[in-house]
C-alpha atoms as a PDB file:
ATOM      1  CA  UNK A   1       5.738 -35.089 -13.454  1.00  0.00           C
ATOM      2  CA  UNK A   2       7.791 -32.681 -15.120  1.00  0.00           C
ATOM      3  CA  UNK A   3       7.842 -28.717 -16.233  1.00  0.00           C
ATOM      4  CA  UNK A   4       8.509 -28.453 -19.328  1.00  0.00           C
ATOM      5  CA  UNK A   5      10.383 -24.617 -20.389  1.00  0.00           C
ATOM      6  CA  UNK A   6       7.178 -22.880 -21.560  1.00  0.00           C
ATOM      7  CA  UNK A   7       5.446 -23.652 -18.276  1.00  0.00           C
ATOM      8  CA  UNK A   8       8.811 -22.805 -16.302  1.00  0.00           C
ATOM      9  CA  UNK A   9       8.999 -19.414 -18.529  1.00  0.00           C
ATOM     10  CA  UNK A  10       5.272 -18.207 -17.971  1.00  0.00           C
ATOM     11  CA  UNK A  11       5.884 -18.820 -14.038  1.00  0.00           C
ATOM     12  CA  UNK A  12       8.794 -16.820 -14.270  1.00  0.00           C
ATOM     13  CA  UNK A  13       6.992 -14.445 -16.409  1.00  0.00           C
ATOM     14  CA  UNK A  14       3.758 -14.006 -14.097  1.00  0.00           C
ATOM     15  CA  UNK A  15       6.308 -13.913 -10.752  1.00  0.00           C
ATOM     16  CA  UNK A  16       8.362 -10.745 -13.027  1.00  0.00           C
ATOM     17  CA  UNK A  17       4.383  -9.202 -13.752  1.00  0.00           C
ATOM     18  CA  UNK A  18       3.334  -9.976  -9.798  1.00  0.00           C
ATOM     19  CA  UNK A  19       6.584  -7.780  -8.418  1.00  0.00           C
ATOM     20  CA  UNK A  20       6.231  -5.015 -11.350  1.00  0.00           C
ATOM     21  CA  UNK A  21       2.741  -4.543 -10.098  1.00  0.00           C
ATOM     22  CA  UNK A  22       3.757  -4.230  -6.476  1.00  0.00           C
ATOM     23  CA  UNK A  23       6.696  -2.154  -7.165  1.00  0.00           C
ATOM     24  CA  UNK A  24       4.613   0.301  -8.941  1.00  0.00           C
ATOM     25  CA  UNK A  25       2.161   0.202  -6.310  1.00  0.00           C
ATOM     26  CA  UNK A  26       4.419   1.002  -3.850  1.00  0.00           C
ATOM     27  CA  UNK A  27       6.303   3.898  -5.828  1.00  0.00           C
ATOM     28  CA  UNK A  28       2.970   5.505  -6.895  1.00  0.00           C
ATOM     29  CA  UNK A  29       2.328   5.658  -3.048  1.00  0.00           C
ATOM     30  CA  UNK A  30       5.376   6.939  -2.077  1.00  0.00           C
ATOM     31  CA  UNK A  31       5.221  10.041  -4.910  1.00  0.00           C
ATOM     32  CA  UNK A  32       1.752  10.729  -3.681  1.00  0.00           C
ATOM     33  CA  UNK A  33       2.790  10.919   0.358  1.00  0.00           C
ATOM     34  CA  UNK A  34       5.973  12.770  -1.119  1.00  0.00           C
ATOM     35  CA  UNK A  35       3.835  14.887  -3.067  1.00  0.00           C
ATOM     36  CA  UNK A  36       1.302  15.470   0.151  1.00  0.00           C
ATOM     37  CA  UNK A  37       4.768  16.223   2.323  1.00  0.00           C
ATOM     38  CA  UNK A  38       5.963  19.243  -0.213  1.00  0.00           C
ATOM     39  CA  UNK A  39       2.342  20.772  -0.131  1.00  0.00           C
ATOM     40  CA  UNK A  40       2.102  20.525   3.527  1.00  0.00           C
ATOM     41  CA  UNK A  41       5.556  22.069   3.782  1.00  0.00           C
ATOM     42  CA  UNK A  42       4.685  24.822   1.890  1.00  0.00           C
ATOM     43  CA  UNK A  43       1.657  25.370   3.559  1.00  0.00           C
ATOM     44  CA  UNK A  44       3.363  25.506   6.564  1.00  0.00           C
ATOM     45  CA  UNK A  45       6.432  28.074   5.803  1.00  0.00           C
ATOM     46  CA  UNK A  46       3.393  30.029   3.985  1.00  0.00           C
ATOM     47  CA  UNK A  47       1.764  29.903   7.677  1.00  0.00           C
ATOM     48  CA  UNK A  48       4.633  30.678   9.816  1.00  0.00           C
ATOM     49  CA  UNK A  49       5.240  33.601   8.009  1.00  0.00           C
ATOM     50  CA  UNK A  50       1.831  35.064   7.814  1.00  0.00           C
ATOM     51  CA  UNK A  51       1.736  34.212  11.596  1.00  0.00           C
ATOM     52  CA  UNK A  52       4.819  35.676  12.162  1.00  0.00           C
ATOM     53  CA  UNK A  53       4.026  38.949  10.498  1.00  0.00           C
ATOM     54  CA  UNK A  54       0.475  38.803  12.487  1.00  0.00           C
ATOM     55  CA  UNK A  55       1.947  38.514  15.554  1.00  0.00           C
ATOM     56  CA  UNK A  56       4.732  41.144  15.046  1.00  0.00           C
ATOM     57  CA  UNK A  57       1.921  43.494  14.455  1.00  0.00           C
ATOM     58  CA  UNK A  58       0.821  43.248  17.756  1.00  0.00           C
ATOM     59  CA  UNK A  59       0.632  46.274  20.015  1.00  0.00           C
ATOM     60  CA  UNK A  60       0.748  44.990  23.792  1.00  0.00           C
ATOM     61  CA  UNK A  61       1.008  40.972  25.086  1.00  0.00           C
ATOM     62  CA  UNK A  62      -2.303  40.627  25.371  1.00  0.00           C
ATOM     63  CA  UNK A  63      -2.786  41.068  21.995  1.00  0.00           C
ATOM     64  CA  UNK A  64      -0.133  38.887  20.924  1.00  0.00           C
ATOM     65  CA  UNK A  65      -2.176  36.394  23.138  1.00  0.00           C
ATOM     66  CA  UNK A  66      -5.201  37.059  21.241  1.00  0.00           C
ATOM     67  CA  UNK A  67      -3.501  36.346  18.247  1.00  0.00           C
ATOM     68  CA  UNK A  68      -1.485  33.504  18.984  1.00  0.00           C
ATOM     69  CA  UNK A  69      -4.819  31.714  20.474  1.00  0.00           C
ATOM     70  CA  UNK A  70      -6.530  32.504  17.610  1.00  0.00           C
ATOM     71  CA  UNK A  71      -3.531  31.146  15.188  1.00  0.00           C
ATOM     72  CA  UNK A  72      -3.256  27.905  17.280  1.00  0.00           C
ATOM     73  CA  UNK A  73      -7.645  26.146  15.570  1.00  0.00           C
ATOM     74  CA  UNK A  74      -6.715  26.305  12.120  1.00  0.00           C
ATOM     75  CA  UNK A  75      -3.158  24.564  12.695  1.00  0.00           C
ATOM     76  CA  UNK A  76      -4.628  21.742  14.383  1.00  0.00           C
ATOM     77  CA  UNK A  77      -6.798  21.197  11.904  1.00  0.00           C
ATOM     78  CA  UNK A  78      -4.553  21.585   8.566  1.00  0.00           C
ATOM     79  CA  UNK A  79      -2.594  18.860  11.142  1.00  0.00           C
ATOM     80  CA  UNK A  80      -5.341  16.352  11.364  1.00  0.00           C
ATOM     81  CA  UNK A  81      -6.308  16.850   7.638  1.00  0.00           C
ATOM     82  CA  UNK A  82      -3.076  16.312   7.067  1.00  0.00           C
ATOM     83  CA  UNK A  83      -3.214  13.341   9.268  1.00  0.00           C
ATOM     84  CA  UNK A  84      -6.365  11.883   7.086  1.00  0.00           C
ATOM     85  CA  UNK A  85      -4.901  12.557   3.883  1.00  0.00           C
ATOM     86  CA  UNK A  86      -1.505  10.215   5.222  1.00  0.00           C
ATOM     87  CA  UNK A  87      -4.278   7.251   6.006  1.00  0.00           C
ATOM     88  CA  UNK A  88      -6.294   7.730   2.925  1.00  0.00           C
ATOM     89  CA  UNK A  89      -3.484   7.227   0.981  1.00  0.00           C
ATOM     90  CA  UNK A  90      -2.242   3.995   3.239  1.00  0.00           C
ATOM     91  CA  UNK A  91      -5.171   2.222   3.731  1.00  0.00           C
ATOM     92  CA  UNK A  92      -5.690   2.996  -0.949  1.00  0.00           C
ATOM     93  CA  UNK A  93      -2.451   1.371  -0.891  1.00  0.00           C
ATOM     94  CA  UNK A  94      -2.760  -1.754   0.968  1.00  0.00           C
ATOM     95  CA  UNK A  95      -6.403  -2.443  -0.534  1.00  0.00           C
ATOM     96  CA  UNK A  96      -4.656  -2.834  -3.437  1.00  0.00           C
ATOM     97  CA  UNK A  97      -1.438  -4.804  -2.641  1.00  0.00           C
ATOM     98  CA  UNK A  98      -3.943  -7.188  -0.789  1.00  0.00           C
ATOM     99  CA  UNK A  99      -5.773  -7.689  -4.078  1.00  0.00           C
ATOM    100  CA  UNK A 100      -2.690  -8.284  -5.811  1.00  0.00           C
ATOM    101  CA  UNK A 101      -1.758 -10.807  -3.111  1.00  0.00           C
ATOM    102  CA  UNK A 102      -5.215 -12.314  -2.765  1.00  0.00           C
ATOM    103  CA  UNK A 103      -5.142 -12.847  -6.812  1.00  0.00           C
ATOM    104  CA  UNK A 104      -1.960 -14.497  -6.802  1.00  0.00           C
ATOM    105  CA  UNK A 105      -2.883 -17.020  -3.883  1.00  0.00           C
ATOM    106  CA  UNK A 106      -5.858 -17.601  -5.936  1.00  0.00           C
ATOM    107  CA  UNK A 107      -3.425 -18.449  -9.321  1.00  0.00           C
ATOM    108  CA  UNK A 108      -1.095 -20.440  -6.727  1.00  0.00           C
ATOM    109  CA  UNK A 109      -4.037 -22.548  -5.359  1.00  0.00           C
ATOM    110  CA  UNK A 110      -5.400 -23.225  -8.852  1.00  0.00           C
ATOM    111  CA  UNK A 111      -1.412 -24.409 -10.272  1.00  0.00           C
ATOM    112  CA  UNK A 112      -1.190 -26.559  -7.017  1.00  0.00           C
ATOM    113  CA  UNK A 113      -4.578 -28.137  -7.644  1.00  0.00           C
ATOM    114  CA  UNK A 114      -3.624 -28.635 -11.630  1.00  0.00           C
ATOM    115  CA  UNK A 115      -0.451 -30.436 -10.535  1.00  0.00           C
ATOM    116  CA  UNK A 116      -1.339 -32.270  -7.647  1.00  0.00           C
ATOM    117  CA  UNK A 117      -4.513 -33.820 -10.667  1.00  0.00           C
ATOM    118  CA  UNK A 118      -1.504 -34.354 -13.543  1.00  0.00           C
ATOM    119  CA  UNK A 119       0.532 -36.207 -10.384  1.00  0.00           C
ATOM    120  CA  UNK A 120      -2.426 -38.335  -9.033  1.00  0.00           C
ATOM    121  CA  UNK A 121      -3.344 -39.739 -12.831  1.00  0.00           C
ATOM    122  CA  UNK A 122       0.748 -41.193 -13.238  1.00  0.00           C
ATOM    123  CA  UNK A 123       0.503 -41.553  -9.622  1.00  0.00           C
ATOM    124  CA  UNK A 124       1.092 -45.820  -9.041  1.00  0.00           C
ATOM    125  CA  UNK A 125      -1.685 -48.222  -7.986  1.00  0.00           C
ATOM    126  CA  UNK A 126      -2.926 -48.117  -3.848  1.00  0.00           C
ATOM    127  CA  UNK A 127      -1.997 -44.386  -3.804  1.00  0.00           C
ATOM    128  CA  UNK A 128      -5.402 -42.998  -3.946  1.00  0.00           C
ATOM    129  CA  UNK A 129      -5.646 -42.632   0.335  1.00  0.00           C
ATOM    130  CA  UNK A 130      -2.364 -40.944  -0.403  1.00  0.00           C
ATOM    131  CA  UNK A 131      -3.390 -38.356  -3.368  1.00  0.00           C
ATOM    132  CA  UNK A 132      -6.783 -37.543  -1.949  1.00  0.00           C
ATOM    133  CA  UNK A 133      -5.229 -36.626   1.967  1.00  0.00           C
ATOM    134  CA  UNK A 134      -3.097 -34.069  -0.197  1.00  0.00           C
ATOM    135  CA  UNK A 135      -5.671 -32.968  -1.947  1.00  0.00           C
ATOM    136  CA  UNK A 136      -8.156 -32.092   0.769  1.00  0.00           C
ATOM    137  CA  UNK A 137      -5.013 -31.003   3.143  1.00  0.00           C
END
């Protein structure tokens, strides 16, 4: 059993296609957590200065108190939004590098099967316990 050049090409071909696809899975995460890190920065210097300003308004420490407690809910929650937003975007992105990788098992499994059929029909005489143990394993 050989390969002959256009099966050795389309292999090559589909393995080219198969790390495209993963590359460009894995770039179009990293833009959109690189995209989610600017905004968040943003928000944040937008934050510190509004906070800043608030708390330089205030008139005695226990005002400044006031302030800086009520400052302190709506940072912990931009935090854990911010949080979700990291996950979303992880868990999006290894759904679909596991379909990519389940879909190319699926391809390999198929080729294997194909081959180890072309091998068992030139295989010689008294090998059929032989060729059916492989194809089972």
């Amino acid at each position: 059993m050989s390969i002959n050049p256009e099966q050795f090409a389309a292999a090559n071909k589909a393995a080219v296609d198969s790390l495209l696809s993963v590359a460009n899975t894995a770039l179009a995460s990293a833009e959109r957590i690189a995209s989610l890190n600017l905004e968040t920065a943003r928000s944040v210097l937008e934050d510190s200065v509004s906070n800043a300003k608030a708390l330089m308004g205030a008139k005695d420490p226990q005002e400044a108190l006031s302030i800086q407690a009520s400052l302190a809910q709506p940072s912990v929650e931009k935090a854990v939004a911010y949080s979700k937003s990291v996950y979303e975007i992880s868990a999006e992105t290894q759904e679909q590098l596991t379909k990519m990788v389940e879909a190319q098992f699926g391809d390999f499994q198929k080729n294997v099967a194909s081959m180890l059929e072309k091998a068992a029909k030139s295989a010689p005489a008294g090998s059929d316990v032989a060729v059916a143990a492989v194809q089972s394993a």
